[in-house]
N, C-alpha and C. Protein backbone atom coordinates (compact mmCIF):
# COMPACT_ATOMS: atom_id res chain seq x y z
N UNK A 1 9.47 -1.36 -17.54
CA UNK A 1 9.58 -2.15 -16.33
C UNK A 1 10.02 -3.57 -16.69
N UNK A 2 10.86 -3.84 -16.08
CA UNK A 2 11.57 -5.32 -16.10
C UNK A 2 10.19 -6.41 -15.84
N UNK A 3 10.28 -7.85 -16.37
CA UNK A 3 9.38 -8.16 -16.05
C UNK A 3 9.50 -9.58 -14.73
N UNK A 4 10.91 -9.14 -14.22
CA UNK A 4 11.18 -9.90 -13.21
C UNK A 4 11.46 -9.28 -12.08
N UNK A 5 10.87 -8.14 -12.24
CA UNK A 5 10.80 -7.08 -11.11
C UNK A 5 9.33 -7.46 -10.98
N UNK A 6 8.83 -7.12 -9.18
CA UNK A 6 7.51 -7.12 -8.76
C UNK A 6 6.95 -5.80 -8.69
N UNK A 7 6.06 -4.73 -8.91
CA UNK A 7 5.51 -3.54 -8.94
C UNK A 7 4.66 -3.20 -7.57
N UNK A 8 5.08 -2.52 -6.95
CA UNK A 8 4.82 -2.37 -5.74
C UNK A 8 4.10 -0.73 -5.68
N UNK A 9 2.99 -0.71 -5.40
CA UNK A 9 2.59 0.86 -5.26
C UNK A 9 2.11 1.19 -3.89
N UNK A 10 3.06 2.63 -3.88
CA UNK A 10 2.90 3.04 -2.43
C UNK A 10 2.31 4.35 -2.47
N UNK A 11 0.54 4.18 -1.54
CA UNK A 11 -0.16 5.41 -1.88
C UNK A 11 -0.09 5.55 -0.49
N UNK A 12 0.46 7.11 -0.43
CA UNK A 12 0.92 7.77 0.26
C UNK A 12 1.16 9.29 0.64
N UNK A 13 0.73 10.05 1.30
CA UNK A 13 1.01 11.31 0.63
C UNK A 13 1.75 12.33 1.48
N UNK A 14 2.74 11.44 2.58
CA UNK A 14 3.64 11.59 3.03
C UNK A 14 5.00 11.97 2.14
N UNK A 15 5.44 12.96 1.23
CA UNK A 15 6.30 12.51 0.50
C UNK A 15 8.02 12.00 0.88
N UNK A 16 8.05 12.42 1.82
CA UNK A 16 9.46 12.42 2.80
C UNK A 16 9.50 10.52 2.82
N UNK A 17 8.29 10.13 3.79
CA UNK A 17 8.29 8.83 3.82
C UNK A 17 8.00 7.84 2.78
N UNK A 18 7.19 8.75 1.57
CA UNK A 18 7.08 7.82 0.61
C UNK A 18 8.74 7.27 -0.42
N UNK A 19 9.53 8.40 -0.54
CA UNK A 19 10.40 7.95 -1.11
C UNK A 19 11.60 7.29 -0.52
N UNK A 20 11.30 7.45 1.32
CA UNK A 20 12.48 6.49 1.57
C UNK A 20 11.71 5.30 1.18
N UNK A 21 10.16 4.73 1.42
CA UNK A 21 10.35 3.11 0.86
C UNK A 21 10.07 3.13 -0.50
N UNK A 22 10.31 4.08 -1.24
CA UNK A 22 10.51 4.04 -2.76
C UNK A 22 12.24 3.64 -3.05
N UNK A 23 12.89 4.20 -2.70
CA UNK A 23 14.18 3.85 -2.61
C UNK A 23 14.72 2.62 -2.11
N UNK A 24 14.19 2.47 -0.80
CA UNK A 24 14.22 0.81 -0.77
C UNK A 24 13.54 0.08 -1.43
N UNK A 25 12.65 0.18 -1.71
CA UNK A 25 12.05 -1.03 -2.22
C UNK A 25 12.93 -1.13 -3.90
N UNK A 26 13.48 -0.09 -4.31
CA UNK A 26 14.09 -0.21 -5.83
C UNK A 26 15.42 -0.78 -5.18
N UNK A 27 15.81 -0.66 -4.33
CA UNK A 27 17.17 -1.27 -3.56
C UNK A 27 16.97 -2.61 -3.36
N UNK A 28 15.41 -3.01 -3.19
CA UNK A 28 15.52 -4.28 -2.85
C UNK A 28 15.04 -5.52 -4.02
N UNK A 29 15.26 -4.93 -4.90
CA UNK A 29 14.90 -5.45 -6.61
C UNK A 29 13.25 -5.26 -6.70
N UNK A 30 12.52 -4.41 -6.10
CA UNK A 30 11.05 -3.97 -6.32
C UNK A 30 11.02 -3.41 -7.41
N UNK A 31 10.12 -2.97 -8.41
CA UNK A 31 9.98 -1.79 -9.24
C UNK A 31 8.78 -0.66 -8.39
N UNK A 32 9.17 0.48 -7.47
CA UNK A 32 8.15 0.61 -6.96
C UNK A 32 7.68 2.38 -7.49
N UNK A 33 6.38 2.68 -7.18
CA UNK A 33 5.76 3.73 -7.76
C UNK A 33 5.04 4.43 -6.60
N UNK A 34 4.81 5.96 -6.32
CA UNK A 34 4.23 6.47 -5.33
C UNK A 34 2.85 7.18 -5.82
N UNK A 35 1.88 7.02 -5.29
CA UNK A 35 1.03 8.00 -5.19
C UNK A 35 0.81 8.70 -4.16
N UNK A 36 0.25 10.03 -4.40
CA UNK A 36 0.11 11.22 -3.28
C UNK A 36 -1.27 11.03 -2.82
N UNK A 37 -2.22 10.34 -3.16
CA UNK A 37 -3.29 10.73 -2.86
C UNK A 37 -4.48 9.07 -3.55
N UNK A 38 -5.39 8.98 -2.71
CA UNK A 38 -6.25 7.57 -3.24
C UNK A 38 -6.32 7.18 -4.67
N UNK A 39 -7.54 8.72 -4.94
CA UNK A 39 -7.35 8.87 -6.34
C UNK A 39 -6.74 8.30 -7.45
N UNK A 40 -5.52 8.99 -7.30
CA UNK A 40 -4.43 8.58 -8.17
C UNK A 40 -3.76 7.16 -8.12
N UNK A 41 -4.20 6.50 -6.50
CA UNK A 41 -3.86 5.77 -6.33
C UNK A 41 -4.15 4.39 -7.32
N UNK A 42 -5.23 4.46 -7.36
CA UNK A 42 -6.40 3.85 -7.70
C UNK A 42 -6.03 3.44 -9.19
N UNK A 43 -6.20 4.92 -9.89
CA UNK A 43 -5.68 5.05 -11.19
C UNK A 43 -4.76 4.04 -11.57
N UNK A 44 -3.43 3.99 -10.69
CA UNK A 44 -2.28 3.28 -10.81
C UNK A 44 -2.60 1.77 -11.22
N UNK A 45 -3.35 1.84 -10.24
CA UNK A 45 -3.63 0.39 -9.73
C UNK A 45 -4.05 -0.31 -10.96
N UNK A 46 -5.38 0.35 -11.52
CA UNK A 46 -5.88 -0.03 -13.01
C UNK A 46 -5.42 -0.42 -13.92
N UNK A 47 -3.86 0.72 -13.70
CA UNK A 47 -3.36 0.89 -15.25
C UNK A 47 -2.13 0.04 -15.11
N UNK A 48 -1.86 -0.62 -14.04
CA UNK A 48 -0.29 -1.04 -13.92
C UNK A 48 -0.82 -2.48 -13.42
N UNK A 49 -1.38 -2.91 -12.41
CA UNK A 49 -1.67 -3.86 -11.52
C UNK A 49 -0.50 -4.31 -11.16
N UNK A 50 -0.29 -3.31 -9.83
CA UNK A 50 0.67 -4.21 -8.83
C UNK A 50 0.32 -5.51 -8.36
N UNK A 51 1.70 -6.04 -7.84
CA UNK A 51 1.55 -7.41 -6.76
C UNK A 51 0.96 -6.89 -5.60
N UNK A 52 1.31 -5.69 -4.92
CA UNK A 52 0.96 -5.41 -3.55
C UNK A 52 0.81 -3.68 -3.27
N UNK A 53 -0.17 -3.83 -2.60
CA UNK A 53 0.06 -2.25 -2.57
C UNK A 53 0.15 -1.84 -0.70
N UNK A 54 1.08 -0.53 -0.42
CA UNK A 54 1.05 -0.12 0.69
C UNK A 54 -0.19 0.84 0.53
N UNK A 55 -0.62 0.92 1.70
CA UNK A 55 -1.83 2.40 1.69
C UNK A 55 -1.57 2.56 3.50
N UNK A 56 -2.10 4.08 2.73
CA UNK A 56 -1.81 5.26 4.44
C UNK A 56 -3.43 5.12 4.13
N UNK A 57 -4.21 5.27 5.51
CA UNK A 57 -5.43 5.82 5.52
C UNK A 57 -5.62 6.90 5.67
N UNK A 58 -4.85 8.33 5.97
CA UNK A 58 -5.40 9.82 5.79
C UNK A 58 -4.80 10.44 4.61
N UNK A 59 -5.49 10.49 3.91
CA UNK A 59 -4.63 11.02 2.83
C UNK A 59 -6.12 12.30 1.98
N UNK A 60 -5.44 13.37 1.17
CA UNK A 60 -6.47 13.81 0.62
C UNK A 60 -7.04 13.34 -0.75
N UNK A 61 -8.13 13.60 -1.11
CA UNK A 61 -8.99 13.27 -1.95
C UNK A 61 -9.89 12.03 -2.09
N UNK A 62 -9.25 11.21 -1.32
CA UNK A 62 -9.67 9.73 -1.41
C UNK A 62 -8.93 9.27 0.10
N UNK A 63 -9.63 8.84 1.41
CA UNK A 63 -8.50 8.44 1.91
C UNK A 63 -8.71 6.66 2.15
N UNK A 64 -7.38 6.22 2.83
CA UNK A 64 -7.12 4.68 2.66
C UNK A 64 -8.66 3.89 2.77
N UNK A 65 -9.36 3.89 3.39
CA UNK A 65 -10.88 3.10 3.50
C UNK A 65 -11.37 3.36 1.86
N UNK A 66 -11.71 4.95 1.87
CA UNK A 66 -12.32 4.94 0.36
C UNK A 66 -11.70 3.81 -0.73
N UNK A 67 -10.34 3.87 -0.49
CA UNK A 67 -9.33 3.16 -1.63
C UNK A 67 -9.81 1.57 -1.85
N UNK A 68 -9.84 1.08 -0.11
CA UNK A 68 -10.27 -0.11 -0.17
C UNK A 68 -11.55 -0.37 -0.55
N UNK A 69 -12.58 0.39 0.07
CA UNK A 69 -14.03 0.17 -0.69
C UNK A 69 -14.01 0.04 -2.30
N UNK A 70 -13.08 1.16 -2.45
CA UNK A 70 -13.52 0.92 -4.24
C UNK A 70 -12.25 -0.48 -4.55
N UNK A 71 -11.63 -0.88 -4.32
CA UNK A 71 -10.54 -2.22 -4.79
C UNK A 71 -11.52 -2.98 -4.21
N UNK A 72 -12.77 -3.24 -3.08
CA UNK A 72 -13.18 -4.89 -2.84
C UNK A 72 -14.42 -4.62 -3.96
N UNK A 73 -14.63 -3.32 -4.59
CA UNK A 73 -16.23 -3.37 -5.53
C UNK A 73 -15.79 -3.54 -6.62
N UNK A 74 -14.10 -4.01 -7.72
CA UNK A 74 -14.15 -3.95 -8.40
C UNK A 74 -12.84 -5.32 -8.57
N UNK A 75 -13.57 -5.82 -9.69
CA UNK A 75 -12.94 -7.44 -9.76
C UNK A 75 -11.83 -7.26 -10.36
N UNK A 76 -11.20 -6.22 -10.89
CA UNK A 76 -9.70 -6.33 -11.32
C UNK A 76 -8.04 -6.25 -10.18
N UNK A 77 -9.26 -5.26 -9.12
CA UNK A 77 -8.77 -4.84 -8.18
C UNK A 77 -8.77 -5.44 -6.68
N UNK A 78 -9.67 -6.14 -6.78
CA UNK A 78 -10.39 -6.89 -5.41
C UNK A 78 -9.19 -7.91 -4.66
N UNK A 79 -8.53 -8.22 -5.07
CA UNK A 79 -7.69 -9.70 -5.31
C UNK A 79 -6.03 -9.26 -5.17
N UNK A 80 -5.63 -7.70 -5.27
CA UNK A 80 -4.46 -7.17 -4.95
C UNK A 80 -4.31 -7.37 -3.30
N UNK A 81 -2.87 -7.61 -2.38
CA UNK A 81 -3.20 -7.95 -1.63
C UNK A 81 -2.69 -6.13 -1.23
N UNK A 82 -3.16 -5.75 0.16
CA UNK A 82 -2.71 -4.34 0.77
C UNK A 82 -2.38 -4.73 2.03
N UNK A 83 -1.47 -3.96 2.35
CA UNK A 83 -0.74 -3.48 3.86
C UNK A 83 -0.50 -2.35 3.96
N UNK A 84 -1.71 -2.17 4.98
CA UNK A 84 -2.18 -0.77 5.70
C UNK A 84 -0.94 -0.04 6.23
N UNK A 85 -0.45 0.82 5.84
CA UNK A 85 0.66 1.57 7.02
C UNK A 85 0.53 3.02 6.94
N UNK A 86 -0.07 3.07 8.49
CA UNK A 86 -0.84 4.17 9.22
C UNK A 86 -0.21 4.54 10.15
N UNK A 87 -0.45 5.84 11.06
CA UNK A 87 -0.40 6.22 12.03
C UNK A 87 -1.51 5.97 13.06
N UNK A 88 -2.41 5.47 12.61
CA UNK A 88 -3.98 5.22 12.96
C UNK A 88 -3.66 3.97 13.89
N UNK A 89 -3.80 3.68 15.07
CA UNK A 89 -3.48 2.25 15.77
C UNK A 89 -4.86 2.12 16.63
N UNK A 90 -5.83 2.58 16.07
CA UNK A 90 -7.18 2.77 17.50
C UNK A 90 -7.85 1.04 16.60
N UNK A 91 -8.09 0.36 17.63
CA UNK A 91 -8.53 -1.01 17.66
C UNK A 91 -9.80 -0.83 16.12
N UNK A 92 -10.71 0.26 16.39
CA UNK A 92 -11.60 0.24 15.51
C UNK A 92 -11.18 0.50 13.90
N UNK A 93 -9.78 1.25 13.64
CA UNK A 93 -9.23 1.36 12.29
C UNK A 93 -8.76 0.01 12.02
N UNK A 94 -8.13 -0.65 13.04
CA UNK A 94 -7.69 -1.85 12.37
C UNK A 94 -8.65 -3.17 11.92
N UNK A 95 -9.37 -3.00 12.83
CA UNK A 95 -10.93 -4.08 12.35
C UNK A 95 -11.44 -3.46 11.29
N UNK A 96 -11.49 -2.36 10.91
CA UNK A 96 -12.32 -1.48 9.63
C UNK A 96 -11.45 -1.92 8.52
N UNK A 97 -10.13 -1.81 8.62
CA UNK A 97 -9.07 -2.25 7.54
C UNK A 97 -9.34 -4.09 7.38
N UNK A 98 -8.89 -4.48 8.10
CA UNK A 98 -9.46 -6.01 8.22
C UNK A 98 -10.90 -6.64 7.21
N UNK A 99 -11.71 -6.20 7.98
CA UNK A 99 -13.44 -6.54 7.51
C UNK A 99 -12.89 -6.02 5.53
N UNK A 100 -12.19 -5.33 5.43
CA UNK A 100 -12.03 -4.84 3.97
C UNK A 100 -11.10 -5.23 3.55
N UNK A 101 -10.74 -6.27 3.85
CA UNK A 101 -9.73 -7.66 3.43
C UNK A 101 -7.93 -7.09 3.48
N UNK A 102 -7.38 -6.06 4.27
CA UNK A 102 -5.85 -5.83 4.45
C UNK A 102 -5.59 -7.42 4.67
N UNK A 103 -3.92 -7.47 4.21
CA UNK A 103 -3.50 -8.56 4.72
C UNK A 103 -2.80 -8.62 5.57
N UNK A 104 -2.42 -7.04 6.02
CA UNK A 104 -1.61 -6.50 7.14
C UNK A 104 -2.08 -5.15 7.45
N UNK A 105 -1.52 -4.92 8.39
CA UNK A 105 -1.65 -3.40 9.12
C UNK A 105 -0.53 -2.97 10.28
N UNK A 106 -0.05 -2.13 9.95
CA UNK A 106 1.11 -1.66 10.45
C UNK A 106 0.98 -0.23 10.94
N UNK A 107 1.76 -0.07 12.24
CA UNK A 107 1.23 1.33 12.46
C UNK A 107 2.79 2.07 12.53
N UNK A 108 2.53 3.25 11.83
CA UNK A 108 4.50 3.72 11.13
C UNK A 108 5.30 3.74 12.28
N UNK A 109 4.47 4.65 13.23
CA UNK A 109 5.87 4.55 14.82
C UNK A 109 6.20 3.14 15.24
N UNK A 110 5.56 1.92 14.79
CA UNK A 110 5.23 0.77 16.14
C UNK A 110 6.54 0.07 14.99
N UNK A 111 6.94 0.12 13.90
CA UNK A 111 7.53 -0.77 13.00
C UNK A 111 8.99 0.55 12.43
N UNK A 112 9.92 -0.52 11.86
CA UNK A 112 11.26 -0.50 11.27
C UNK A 112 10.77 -0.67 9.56
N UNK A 113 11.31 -0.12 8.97
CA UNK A 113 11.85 -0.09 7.65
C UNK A 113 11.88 -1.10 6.81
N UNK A 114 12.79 -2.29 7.64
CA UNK A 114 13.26 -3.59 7.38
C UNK A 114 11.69 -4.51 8.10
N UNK A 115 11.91 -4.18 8.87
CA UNK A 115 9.93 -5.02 9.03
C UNK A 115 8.80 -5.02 7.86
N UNK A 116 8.62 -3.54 7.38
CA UNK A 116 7.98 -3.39 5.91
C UNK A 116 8.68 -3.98 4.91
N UNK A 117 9.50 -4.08 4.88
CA UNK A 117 9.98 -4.96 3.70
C UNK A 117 10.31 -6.93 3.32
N UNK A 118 10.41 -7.18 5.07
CA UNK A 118 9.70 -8.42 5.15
C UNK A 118 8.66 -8.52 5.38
N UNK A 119 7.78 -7.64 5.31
CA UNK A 119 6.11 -7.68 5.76
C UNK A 119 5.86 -8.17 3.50
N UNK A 120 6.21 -7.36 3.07
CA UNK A 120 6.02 -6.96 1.36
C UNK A 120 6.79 -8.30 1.01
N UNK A 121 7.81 -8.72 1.10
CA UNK A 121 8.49 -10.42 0.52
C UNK A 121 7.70 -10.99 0.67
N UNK A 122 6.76 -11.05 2.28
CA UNK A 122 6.09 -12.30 2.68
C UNK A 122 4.75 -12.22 1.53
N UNK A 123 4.47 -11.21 1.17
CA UNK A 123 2.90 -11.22 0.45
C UNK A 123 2.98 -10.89 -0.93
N UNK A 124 4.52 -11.13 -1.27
CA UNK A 124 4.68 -11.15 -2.70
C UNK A 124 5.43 -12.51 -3.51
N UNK A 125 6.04 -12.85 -2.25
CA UNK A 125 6.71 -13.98 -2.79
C UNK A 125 6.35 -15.49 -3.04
């Protein structure tokens, strides 16, 4: 990995949608990486430490809340910033994401492509 590239991980387990913003985001000078599932997500996170991470909240094995509970209980992880992008838009997911420090939340039908990717400049740059 270049080290003037930013590392962007997108846990996700959409794979259709994960690699169109895998593709953009390498289009848009990102270095970016997918996970299928929290879990693994997590893993990533440890072993790489992104600038920013996207998270879906339904996902199997781990889903987006679990992810965040375990990133605010652990000080390597606590301090990454996340933007939630869900299908989930019910008032109570987004305060639940919130209270667990997102710095955004996005819901996939309500947003463009190009919105996520100035949503990710703004909280990386």
């Amino acid at each position: 990995m270049e080290d003037s590239k930013k590392y962007v991980l997108i846990v996700e387990d959409d794979k259709f949608l994960a690699n169109i913003y895998n593709t953009k985001l390498d289009k848009e000078g990102f270095v970016a990486e997918v996970a299928e599932n929290g879990e693994i997500g997590l893993e990533l996170m440890r072993s790489r430490k992104p600038v920013l991470v996207l998270l879906d909240i339904i996902m199997p094995k781990l889903d987006g809340f679990g992810v965040l509970d375990a990133m605010r209980e652990d000080d390597e992880l606590k301090d990454i910033p996340v933007i939630m992008l869900t299908n989930l838009g019910q008032v109570t997911d987004v305060d639940r994401a919130k209270t667990l420090g997102v710095v955004d939340y996005i819901v996939k039908s309500d947003t463009t492509l190009e919105t996520v990717i100035k949503k990710i400049r703004e909280y990386t740059d």
